[in-house]
Protein backbone atom coordinates (compact mmCIF):
# COMPACT_ATOMS: atom_id res chain seq x y z
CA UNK A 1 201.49 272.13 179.85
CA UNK A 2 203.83 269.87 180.30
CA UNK A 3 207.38 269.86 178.62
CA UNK A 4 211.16 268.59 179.37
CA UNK A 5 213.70 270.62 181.12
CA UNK A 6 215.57 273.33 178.89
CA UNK A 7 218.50 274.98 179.98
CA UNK A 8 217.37 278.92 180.53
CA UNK A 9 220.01 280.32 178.25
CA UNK A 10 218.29 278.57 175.27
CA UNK A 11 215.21 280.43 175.20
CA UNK A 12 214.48 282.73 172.33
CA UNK A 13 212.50 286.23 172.21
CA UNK A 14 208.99 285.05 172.74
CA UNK A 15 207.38 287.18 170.52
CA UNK A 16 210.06 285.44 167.90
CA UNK A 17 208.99 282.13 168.79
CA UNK A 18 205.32 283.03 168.53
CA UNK A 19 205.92 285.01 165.18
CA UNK A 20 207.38 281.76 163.86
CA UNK A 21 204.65 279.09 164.99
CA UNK A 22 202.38 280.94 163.76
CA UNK A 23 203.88 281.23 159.92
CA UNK A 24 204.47 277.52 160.20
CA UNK A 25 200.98 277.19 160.71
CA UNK A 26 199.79 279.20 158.35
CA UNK A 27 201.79 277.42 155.40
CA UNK A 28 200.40 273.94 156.43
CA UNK A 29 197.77 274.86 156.66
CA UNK A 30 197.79 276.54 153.34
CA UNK A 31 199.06 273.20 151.95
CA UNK A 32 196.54 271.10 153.20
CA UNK A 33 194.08 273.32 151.91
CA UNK A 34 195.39 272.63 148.20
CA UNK A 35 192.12 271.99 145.90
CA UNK A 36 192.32 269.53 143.53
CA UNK A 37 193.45 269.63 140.06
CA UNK A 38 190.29 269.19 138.14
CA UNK A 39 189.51 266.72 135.27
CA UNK A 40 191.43 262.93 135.70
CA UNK A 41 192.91 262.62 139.30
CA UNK A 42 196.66 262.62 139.34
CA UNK A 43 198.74 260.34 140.78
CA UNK A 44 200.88 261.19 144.13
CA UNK A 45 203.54 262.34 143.60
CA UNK A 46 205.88 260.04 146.30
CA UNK A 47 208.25 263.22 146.88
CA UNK A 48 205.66 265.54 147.75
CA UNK A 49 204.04 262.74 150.28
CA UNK A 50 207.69 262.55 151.84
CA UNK A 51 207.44 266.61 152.18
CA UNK A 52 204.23 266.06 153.49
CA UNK A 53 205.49 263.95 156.59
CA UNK A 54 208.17 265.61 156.76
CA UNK A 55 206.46 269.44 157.55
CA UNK A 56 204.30 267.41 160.13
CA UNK A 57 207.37 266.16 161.99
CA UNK A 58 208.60 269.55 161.57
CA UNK A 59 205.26 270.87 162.87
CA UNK A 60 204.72 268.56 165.63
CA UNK A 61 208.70 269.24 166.76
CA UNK A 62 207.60 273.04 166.86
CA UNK A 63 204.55 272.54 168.95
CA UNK A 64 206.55 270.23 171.82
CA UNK A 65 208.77 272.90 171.25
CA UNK A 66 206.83 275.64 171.78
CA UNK A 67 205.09 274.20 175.16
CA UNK A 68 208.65 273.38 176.46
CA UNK A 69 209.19 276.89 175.93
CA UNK A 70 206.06 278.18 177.90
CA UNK A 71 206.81 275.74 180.50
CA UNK A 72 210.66 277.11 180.79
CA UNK A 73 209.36 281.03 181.57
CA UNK A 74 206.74 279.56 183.67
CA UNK A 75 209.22 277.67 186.13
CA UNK A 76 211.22 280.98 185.76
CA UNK A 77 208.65 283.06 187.04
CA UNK A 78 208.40 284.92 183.73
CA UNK A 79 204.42 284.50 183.57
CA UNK A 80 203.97 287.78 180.47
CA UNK A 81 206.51 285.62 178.58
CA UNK A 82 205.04 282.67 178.81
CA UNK A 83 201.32 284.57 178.15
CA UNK A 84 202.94 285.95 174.96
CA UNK A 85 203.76 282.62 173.19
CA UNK A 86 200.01 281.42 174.30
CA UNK A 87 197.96 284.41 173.21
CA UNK A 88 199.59 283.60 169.60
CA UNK A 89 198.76 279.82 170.10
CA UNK A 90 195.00 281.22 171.04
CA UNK A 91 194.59 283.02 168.07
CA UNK A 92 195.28 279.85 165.99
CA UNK A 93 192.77 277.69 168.31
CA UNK A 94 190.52 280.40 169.67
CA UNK A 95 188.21 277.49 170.99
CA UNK A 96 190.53 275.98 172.79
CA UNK A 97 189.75 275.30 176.59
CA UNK A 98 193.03 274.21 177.68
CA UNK A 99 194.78 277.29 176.32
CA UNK A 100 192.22 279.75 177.90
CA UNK A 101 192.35 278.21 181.50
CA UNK A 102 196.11 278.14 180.75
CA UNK A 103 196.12 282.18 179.99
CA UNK A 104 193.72 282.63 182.89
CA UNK A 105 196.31 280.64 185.11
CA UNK A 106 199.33 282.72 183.79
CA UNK A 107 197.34 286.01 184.35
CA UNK A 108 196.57 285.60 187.95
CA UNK A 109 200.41 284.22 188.84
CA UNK A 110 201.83 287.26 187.30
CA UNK A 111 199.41 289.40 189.76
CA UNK A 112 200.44 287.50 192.27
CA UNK A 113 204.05 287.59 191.25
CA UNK A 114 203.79 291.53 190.78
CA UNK A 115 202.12 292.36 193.86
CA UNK A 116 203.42 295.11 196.18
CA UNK A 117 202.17 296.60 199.66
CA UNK A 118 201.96 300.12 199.79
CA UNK A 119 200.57 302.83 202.77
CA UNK A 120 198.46 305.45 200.88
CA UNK A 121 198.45 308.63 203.29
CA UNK A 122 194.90 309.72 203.24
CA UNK A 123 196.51 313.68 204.02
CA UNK A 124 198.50 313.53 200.88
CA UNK A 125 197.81 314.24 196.86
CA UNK A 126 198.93 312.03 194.34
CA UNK A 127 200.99 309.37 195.27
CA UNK A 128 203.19 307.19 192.28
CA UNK A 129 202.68 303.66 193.08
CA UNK A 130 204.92 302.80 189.94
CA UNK A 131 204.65 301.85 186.16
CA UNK A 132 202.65 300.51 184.43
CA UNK A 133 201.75 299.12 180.46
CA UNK A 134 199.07 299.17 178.19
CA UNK A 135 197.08 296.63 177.66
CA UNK A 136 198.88 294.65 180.85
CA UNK A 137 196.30 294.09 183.87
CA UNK A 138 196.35 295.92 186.96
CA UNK A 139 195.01 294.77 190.14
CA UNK A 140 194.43 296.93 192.80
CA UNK A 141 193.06 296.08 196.82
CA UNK A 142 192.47 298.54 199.56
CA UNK A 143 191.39 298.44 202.97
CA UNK A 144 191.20 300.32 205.96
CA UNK A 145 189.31 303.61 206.82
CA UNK A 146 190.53 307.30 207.62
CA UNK A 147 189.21 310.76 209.11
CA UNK A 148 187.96 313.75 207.25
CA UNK A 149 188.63 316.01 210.10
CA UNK A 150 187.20 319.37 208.64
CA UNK A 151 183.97 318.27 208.01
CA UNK A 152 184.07 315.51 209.90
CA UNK A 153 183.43 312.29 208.25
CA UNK A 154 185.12 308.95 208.43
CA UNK A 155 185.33 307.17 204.92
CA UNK A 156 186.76 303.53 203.41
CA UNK A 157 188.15 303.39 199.92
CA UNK A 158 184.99 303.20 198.62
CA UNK A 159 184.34 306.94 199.53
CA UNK A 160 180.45 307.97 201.43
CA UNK A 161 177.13 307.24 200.06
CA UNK A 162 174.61 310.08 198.72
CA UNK A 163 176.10 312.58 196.08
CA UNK A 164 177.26 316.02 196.65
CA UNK A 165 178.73 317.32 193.45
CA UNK A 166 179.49 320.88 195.40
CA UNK A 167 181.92 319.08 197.63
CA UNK A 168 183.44 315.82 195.44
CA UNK A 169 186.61 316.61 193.59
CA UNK A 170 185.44 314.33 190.78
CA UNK A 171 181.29 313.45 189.99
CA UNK A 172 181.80 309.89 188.77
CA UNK A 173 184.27 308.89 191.75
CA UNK A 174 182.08 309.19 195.52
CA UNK A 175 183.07 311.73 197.64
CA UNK A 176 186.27 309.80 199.98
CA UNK A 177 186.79 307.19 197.73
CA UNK A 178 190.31 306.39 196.27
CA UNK A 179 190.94 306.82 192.80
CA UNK A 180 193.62 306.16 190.26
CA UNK A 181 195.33 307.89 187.56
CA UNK A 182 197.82 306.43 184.70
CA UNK A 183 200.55 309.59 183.86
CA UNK A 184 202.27 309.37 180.81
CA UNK A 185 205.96 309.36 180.65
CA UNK A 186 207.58 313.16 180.78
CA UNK A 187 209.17 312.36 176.72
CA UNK A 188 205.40 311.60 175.20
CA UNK A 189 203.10 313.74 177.87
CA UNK A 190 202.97 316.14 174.82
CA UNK A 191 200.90 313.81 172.75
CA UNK A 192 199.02 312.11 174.93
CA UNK A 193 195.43 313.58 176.63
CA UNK A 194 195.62 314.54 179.92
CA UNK A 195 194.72 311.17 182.19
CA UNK A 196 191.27 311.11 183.35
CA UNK A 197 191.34 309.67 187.28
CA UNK A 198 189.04 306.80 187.42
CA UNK A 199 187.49 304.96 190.72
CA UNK A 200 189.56 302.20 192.14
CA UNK A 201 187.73 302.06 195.41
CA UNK A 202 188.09 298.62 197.47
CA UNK A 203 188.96 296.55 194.77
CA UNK A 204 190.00 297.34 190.63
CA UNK A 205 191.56 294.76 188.21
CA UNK A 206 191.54 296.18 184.77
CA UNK A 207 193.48 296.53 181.84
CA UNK A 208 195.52 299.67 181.76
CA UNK A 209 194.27 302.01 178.97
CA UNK A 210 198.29 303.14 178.53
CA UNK A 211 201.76 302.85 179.34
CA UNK A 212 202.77 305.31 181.91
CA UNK A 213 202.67 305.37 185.99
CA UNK A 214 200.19 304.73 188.29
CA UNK A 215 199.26 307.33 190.52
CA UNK A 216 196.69 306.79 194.07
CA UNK A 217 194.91 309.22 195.83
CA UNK A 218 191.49 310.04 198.02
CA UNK A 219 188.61 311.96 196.09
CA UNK A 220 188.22 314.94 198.17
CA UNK A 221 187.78 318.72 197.55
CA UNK A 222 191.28 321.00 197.95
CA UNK A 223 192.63 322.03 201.37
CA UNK A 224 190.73 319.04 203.13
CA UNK A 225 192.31 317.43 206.00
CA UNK A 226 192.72 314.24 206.16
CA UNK A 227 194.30 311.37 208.88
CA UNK A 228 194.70 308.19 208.54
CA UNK A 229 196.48 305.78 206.04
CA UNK A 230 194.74 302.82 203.76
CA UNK A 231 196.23 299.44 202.72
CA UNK A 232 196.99 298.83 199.66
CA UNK A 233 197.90 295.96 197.54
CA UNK A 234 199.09 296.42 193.89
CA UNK A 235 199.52 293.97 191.16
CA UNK A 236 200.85 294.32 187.52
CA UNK A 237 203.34 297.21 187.96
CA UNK A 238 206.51 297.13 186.46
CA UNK A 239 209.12 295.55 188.19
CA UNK A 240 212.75 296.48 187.48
């Protein structure tokens, strides 16, 4: 979208902006919506018709507005502000292409943007990667291979084929593979249910299901032995 320069210190809350363009919407669009009077047709009324232009200079003023705004964060690098003000355009024109590839666009720089390499150390338990928020997309690559030395196997983030429920820590995540887990912050851990790991494997790009941190580590049964470290490339953490 394209839009004019705007000096960085102008820009509002987001979610303010959005909040607004959509009320604005909403009442001309109530207006226009206005059934008739029924019996004789009455005249125009030339004040109202002078309202009438007015609220769609007023509207159209908002919209350039609005995408001047998007395009501001966007240039700033601040890709979830910029997705906030569209995701409330969307939901006033939910068939609008330009909008979704726009959203798409936004979602995969803020990955991008986000992205951090870690080593996950195969001989370790759970390791924080770093927080995370519901609802907010995490993306999650990992390569490399390592050694199960007591048994001994070597195994990729996707874990070993065949099923073995006596030896896998977890039976919906394969023996070896790496999994995930999203722990609640310490002040709300009481309320929340404990988090179920899930399989990240070679590649996971999800929503998270909660705000909390992320947490990596191999599937495999206690006391195993394990060299090696895996590559790993995180996006949609937190940054501070």
């Amino acid at each position: 979208m394209a839009g004019r320069g705007m000096s960085f210190q102008v820009l509002r809350d987001p979610r303010v902006v959005a909040a607004g363009w959509c009320v604005l919407a909403a009442l001309v669009g109530t207006a226009a919506a206005q059934p008739a009077a029924k019996g004789r047709p009455k005249q125009a009324n030339p004040e109202v018709k002078k309202l009438d232009a007015k609220m769609e200079k007023v509207k159209d003023s908002f919209l350039k507005d609005t995408e001047q705004l998007i395009k501001s964060y966007e240039d700033s690098g601040s890709y979830d502000r910029a997705r906030t003000i569209l995701e409330a355009l969307q939901k006033l024109y939910p068939q609008n292409e330009p909008i979704k590839q726009k959203l798409e666009q936004l979602a995969a720089q803020s990955l991008a943007a986000s992205e951090i390499d870690i080593d996950l150390d195969t001989g370790k338990s759970w390791q924080e990667v770093g927080p995370v928020a519901k609802d907010r997309t995490i993306r999650i690559r990992v390569a490399g291979d390592y050694k199960l030395t007591t048994a001994p196997l070597t195994s990729g983030p996707d874990g070993l084929t065949g099923d073995n429920p006596e030896k896998d820590l977890l039976a919906h995540v394969p023996l070896g593979a790496v999994m995930g887990a999203i722990i609640p912050p310490a002040a709300a851990a009481a309320n929340e249910k404990p988090a179920k790991p899930f399989l990240v494997g070679s590649t996971y790009e999800r929503p998270a299901d909660r705000d909390g941190v992320l947490y990596l580590k191999v599937n495999v049964p206690p006391n195993s032995k394990c060299v090696g470290k895996l590559q790993v490339k995180v996006g949609g953490t937190i940054q501070p």
